[in-house]
PDB file of N, CA and C in Angstrom:
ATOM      1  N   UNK A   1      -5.444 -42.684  14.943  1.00  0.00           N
ATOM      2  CA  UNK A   1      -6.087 -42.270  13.714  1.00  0.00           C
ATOM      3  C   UNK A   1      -6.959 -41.033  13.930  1.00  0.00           C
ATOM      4  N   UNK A   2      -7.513 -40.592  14.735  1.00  0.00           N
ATOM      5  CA  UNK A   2      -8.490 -40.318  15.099  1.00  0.00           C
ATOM      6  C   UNK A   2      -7.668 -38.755  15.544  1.00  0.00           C
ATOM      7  N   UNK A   3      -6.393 -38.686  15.780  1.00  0.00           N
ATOM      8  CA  UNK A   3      -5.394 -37.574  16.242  1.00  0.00           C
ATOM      9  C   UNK A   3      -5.602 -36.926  14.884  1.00  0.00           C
ATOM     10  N   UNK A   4      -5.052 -37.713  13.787  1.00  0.00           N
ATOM     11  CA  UNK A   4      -4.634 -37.667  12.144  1.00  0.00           C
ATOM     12  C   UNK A   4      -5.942 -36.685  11.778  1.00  0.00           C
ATOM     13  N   UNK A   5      -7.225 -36.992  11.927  1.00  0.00           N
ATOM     14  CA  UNK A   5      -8.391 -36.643  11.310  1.00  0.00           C
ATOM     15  C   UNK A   5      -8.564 -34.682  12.096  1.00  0.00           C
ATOM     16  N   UNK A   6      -8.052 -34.893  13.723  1.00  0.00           N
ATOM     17  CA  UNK A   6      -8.033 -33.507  14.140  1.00  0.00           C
ATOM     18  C   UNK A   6      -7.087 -33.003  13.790  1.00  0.00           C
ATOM     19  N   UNK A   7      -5.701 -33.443  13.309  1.00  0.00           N
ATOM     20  CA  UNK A   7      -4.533 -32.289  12.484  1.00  0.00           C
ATOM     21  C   UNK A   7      -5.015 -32.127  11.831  1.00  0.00           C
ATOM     22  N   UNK A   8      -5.946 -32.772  10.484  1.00  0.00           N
ATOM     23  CA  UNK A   8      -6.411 -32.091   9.407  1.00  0.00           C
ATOM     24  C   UNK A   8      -7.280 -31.419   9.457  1.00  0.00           C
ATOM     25  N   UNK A   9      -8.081 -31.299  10.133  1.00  0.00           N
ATOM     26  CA  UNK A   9      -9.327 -30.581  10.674  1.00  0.00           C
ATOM     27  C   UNK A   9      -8.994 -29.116  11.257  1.00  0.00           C
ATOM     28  N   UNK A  10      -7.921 -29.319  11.932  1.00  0.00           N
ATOM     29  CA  UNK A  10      -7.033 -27.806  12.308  1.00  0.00           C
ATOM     30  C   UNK A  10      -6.755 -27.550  11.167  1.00  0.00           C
ATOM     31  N   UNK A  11      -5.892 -27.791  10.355  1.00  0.00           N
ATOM     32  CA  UNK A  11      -5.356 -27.553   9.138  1.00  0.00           C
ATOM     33  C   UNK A  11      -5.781 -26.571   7.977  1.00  0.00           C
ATOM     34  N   UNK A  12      -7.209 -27.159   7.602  1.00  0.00           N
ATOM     35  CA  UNK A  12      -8.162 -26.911   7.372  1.00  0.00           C
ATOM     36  C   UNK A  12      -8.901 -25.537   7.741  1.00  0.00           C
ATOM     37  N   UNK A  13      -9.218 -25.542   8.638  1.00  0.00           N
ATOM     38  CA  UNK A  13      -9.846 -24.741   9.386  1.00  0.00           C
ATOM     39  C   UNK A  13      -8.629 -23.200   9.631  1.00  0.00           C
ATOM     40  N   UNK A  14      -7.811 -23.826   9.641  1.00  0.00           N
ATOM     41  CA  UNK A  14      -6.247 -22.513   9.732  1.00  0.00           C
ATOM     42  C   UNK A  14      -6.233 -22.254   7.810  1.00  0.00           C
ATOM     43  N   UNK A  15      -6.761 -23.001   6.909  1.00  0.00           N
ATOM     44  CA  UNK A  15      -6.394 -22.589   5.865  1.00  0.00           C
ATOM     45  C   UNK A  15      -7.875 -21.429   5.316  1.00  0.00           C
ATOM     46  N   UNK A  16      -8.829 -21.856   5.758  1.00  0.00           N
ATOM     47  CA  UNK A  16     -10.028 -21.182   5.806  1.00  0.00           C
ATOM     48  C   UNK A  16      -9.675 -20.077   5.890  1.00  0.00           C
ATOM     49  N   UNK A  17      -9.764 -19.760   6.887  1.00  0.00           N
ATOM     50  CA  UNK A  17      -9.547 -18.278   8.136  1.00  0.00           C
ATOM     51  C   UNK A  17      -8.359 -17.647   7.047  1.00  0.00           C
ATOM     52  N   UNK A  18      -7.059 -18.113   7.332  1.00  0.00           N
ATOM     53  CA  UNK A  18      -6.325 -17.209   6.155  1.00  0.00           C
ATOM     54  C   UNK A  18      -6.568 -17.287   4.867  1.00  0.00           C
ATOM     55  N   UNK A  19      -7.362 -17.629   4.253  1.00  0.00           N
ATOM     56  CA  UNK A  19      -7.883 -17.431   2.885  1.00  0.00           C
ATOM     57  C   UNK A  19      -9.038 -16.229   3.216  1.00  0.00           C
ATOM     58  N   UNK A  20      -9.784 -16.261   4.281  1.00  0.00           N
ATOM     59  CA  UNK A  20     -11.023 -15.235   4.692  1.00  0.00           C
ATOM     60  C   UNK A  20     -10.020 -13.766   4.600  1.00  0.00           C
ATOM     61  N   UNK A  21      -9.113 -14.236   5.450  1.00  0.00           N
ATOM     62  CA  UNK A  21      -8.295 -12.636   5.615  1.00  0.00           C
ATOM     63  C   UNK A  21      -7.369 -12.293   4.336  1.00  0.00           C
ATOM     64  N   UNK A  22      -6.906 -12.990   3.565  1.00  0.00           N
ATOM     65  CA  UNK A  22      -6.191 -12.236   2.198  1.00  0.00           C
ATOM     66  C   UNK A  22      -7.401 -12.416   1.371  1.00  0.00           C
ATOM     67  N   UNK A  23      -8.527 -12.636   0.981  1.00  0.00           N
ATOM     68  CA  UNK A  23      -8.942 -12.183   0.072  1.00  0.00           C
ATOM     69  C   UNK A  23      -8.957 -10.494  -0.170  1.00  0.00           C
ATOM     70  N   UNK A  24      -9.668  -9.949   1.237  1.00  0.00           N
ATOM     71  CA  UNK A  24     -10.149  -8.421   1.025  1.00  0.00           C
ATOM     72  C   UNK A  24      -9.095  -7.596   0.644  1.00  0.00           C
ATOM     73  N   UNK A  25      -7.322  -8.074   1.289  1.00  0.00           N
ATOM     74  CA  UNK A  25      -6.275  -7.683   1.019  1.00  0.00           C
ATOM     75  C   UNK A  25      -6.045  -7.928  -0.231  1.00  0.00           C
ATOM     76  N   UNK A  26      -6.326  -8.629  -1.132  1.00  0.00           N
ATOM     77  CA  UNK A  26      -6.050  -8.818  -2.337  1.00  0.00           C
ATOM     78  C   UNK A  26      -7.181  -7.556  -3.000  1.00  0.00           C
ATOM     79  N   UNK A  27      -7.951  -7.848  -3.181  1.00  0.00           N
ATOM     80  CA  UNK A  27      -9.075  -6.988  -3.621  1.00  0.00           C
ATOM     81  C   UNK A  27      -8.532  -5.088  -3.613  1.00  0.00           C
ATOM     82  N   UNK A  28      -7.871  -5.208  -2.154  1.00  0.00           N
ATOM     83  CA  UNK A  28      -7.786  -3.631  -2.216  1.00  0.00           C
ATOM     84  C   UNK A  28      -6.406  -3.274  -3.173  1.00  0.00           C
ATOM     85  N   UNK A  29      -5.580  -4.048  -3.284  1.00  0.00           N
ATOM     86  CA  UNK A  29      -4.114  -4.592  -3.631  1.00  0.00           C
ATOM     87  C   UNK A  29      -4.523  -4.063  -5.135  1.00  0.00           C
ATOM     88  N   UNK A  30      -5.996  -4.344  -5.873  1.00  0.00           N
ATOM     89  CA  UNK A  30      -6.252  -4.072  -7.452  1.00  0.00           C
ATOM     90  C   UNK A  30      -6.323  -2.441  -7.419  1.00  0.00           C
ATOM     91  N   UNK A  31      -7.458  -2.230  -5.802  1.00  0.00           N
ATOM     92  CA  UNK A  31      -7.518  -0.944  -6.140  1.00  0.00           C
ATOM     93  C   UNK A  31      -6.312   0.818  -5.972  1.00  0.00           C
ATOM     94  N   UNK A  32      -5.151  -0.328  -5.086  1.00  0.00           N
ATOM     95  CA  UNK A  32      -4.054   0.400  -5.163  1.00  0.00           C
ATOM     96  C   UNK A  32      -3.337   0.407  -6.868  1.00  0.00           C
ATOM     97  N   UNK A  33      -3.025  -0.390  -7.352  1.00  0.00           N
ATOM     98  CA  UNK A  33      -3.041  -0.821  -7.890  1.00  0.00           C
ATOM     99  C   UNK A  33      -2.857   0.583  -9.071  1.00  0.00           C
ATOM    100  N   UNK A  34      -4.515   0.685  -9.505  1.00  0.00           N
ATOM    101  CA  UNK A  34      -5.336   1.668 -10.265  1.00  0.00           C
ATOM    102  C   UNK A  34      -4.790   2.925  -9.686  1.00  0.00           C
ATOM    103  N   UNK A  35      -4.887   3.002  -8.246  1.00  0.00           N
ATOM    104  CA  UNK A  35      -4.517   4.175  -7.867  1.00  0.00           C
ATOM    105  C   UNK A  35      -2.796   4.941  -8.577  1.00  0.00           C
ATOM    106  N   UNK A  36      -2.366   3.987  -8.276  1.00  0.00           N
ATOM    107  CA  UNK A  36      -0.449   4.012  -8.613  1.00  0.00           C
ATOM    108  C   UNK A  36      -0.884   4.223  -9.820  1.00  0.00           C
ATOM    109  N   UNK A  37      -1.281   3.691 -11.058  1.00  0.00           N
ATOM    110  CA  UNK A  37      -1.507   3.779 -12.314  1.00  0.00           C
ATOM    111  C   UNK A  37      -1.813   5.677 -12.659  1.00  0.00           C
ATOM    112  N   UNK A  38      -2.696   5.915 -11.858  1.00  0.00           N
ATOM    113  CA  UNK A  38      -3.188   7.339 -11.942  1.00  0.00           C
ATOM    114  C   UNK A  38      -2.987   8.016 -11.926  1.00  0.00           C
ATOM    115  N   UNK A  39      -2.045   8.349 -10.609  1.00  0.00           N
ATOM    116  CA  UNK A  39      -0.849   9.233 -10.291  1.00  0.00           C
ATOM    117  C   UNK A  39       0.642   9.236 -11.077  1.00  0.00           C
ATOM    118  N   UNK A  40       0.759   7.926 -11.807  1.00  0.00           N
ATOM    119  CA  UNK A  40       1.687   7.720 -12.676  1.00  0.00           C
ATOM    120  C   UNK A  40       1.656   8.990 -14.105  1.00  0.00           C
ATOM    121  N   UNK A  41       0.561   8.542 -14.454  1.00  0.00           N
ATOM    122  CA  UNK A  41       0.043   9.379 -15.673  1.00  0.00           C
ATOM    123  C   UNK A  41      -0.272  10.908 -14.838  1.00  0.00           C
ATOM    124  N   UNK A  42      -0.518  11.344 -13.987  1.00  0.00           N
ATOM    125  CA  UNK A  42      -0.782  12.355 -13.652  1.00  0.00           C
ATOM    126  C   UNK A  42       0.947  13.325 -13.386  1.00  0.00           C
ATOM    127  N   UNK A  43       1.549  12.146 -12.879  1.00  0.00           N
ATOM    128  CA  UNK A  43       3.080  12.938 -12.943  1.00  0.00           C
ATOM    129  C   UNK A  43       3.575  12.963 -14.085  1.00  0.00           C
ATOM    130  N   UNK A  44       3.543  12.258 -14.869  1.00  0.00           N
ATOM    131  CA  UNK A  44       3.892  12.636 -16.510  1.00  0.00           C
ATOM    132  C   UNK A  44       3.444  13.348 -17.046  1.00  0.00           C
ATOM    133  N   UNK A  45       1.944  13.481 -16.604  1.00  0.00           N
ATOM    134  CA  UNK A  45       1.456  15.095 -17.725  1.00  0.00           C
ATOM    135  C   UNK A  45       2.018  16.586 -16.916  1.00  0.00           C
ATOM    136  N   UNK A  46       2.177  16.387 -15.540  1.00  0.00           N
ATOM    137  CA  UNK A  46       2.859  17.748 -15.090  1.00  0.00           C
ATOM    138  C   UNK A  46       3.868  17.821 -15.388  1.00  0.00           C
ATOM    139  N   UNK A  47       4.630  16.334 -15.674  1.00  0.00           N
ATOM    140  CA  UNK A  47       6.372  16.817 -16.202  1.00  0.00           C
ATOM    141  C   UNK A  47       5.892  17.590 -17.771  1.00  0.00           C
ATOM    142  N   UNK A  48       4.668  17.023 -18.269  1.00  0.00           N
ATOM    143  CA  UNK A  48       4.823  17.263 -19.674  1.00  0.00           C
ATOM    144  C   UNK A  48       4.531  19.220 -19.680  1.00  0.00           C
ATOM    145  N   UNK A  49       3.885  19.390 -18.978  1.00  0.00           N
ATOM    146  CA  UNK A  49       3.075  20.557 -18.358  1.00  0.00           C
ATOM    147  C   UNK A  49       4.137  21.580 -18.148  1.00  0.00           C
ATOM    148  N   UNK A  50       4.848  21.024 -17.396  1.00  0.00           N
ATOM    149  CA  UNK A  50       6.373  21.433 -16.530  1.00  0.00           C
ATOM    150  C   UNK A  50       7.512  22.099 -17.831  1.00  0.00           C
ATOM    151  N   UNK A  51       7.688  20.926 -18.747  1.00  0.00           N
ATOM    152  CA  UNK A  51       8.883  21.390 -19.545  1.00  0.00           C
ATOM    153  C   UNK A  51       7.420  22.622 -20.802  1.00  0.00           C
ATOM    154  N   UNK A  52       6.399  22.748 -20.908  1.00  0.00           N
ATOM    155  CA  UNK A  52       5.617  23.284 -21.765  1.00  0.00           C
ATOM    156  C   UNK A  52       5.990  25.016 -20.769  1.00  0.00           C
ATOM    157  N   UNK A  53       5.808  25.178 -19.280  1.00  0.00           N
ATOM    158  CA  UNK A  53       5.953  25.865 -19.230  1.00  0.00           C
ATOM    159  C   UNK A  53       7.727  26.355 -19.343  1.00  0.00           C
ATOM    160  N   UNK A  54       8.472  25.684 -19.104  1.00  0.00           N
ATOM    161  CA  UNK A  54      10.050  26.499 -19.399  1.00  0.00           C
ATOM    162  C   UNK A  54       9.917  26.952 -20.630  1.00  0.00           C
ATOM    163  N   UNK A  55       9.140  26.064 -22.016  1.00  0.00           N
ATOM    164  CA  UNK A  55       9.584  26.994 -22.995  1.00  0.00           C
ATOM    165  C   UNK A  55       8.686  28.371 -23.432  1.00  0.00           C
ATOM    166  N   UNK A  56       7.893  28.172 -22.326  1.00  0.00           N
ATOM    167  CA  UNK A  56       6.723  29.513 -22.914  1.00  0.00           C
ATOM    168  C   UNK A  56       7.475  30.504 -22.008  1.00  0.00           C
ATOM    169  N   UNK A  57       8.624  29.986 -21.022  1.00  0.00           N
ATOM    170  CA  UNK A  57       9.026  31.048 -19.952  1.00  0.00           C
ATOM    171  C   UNK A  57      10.403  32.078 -21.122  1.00  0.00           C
ATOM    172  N   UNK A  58      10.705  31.230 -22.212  1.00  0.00           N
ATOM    173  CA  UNK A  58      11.657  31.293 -22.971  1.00  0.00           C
ATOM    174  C   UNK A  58      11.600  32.278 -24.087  1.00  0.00           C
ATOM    175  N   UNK A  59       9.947  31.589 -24.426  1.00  0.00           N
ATOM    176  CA  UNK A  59       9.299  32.917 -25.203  1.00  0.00           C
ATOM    177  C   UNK A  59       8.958  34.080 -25.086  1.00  0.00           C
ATOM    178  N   UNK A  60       8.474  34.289 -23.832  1.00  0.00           N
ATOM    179  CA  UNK A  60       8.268  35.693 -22.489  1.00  0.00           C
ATOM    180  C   UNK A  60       9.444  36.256 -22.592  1.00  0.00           C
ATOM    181  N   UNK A  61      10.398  35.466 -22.395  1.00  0.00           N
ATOM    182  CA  UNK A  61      11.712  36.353 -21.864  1.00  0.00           C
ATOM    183  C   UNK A  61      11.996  36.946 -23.630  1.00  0.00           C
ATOM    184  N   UNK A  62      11.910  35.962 -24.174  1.00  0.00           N
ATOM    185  CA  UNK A  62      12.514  36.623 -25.766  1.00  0.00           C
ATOM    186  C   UNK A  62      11.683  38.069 -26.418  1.00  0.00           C
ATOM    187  N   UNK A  63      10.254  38.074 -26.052  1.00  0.00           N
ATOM    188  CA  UNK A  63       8.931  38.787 -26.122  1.00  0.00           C
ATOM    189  C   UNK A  63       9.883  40.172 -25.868  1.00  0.00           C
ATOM    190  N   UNK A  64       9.874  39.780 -24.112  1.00  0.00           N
ATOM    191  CA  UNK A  64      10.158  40.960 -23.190  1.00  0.00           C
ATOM    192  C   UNK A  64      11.710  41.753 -24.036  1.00  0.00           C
ATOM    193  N   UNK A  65      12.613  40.740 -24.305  1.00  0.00           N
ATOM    194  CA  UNK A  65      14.055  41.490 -24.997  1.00  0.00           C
ATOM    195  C   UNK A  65      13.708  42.543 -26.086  1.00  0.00           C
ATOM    196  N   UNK A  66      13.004  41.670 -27.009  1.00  0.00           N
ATOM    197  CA  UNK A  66      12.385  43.071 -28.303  1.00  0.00           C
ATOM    198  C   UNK A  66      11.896  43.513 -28.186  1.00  0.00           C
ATOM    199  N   UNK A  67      10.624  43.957 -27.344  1.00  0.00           N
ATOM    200  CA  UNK A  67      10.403  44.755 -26.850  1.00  0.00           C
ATOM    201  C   UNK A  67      10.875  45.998 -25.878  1.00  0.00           C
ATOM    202  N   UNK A  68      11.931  45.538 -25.051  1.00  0.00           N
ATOM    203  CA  UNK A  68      13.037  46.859 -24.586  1.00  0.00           C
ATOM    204  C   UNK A  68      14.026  47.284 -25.881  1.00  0.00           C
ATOM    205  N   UNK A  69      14.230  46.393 -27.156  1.00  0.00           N
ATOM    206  CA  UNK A  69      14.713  46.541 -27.616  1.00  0.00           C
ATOM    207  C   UNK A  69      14.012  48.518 -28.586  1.00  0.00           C
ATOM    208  N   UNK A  70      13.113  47.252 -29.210  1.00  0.00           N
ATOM    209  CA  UNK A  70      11.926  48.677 -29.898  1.00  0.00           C
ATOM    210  C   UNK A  70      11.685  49.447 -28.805  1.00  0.00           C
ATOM    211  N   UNK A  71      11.255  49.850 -27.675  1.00  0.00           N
ATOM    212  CA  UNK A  71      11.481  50.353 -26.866  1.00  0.00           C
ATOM    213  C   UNK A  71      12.583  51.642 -27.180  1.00  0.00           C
ATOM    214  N   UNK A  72      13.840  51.144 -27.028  1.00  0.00           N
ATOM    215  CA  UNK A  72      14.933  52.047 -27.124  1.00  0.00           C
ATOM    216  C   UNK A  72      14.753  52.598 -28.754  1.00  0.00           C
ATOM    217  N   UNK A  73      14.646  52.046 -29.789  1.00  0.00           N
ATOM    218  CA  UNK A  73      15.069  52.189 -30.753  1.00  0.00           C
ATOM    219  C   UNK A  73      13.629  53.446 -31.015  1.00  0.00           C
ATOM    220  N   UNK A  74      12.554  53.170 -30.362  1.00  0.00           N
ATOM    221  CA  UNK A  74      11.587  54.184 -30.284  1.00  0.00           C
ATOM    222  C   UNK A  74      11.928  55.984 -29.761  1.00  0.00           C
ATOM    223  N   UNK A  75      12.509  55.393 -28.609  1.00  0.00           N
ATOM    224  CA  UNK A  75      12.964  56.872 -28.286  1.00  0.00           C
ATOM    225  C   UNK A  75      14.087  57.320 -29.089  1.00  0.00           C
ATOM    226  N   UNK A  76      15.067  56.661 -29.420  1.00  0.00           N
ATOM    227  CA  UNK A  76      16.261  57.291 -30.539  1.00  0.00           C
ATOM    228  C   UNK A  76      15.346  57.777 -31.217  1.00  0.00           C
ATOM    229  N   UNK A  77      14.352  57.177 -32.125  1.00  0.00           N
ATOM    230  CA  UNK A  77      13.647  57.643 -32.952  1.00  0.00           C
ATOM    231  C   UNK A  77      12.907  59.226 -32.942  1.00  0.00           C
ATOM    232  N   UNK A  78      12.541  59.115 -32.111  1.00  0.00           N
ATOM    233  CA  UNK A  78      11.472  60.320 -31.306  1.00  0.00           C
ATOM    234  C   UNK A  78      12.509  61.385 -31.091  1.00  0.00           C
ATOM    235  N   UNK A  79      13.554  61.301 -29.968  1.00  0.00           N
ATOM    236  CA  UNK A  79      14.859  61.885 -30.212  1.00  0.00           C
ATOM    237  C   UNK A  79      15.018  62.453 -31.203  1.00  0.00           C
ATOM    238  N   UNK A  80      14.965  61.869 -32.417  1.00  0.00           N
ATOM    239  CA  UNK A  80      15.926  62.573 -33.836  1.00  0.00           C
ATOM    240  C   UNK A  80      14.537  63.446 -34.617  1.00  0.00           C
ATOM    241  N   UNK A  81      13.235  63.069 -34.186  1.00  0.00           N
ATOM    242  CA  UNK A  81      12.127  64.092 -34.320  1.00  0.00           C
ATOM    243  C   UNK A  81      12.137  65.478 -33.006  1.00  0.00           C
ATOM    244  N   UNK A  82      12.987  65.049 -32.353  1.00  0.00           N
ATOM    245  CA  UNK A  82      12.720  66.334 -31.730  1.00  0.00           C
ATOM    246  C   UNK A  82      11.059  66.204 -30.551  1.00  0.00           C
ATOM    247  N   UNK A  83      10.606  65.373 -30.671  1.00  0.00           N
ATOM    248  CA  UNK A  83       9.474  64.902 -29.718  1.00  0.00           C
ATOM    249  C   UNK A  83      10.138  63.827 -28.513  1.00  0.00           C
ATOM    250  N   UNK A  84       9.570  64.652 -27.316  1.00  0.00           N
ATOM    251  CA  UNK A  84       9.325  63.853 -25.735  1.00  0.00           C
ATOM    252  C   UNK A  84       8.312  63.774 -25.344  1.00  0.00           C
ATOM    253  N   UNK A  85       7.685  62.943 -25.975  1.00  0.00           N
ATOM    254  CA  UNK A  85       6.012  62.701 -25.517  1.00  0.00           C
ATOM    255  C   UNK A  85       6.549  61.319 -25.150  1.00  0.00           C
ATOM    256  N   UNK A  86       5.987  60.861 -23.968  1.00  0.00           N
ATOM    257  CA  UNK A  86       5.971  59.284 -23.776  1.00  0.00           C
ATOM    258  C   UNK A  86       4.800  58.858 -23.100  1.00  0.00           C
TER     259      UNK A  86
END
């Protein structure tokens, strides 16, 4: 009987100790956790960031076309005045 009372007593004592050691692991487990959450939202606003800049890269480029466009259509212009001032 007396064997019975020290298995449980080990038992016990082994359930302690690993309850001592996963708590703090649990605890940090929330603050990963938060972390993953953060970086989640932080990669979604650069994707959002990301496709904001392709279309402003879209608008630049369209900017830049009419502008070589008027450009040319400036000097024809100037051309048919007879002025080379640039």
């Amino acid at each position: 009987m007396l064997v019975l009372w020290v298995w449980i007593a080990v038992v016990v004592v082994a359930l302690i100790i690993m309850g001592s050691a996963v708590l703090p692991v649990l605890g940090r487990l929330a603050g990963l956790r938060r972390a993953a959450l953060k970086l989640q939202r932080r990669q979604e606003e650069a994707m959002r960031l990301q496709q904001r800049a392709a279309v402003l890269e879209q608008t630049v480029l369209g900017v830049q076309e009419r502008a070589e466009i008027m450009q040319g259509r400036l000097e024809t212009i100037q051309a048919g005045l007879g002025k080379d001032d640039r």
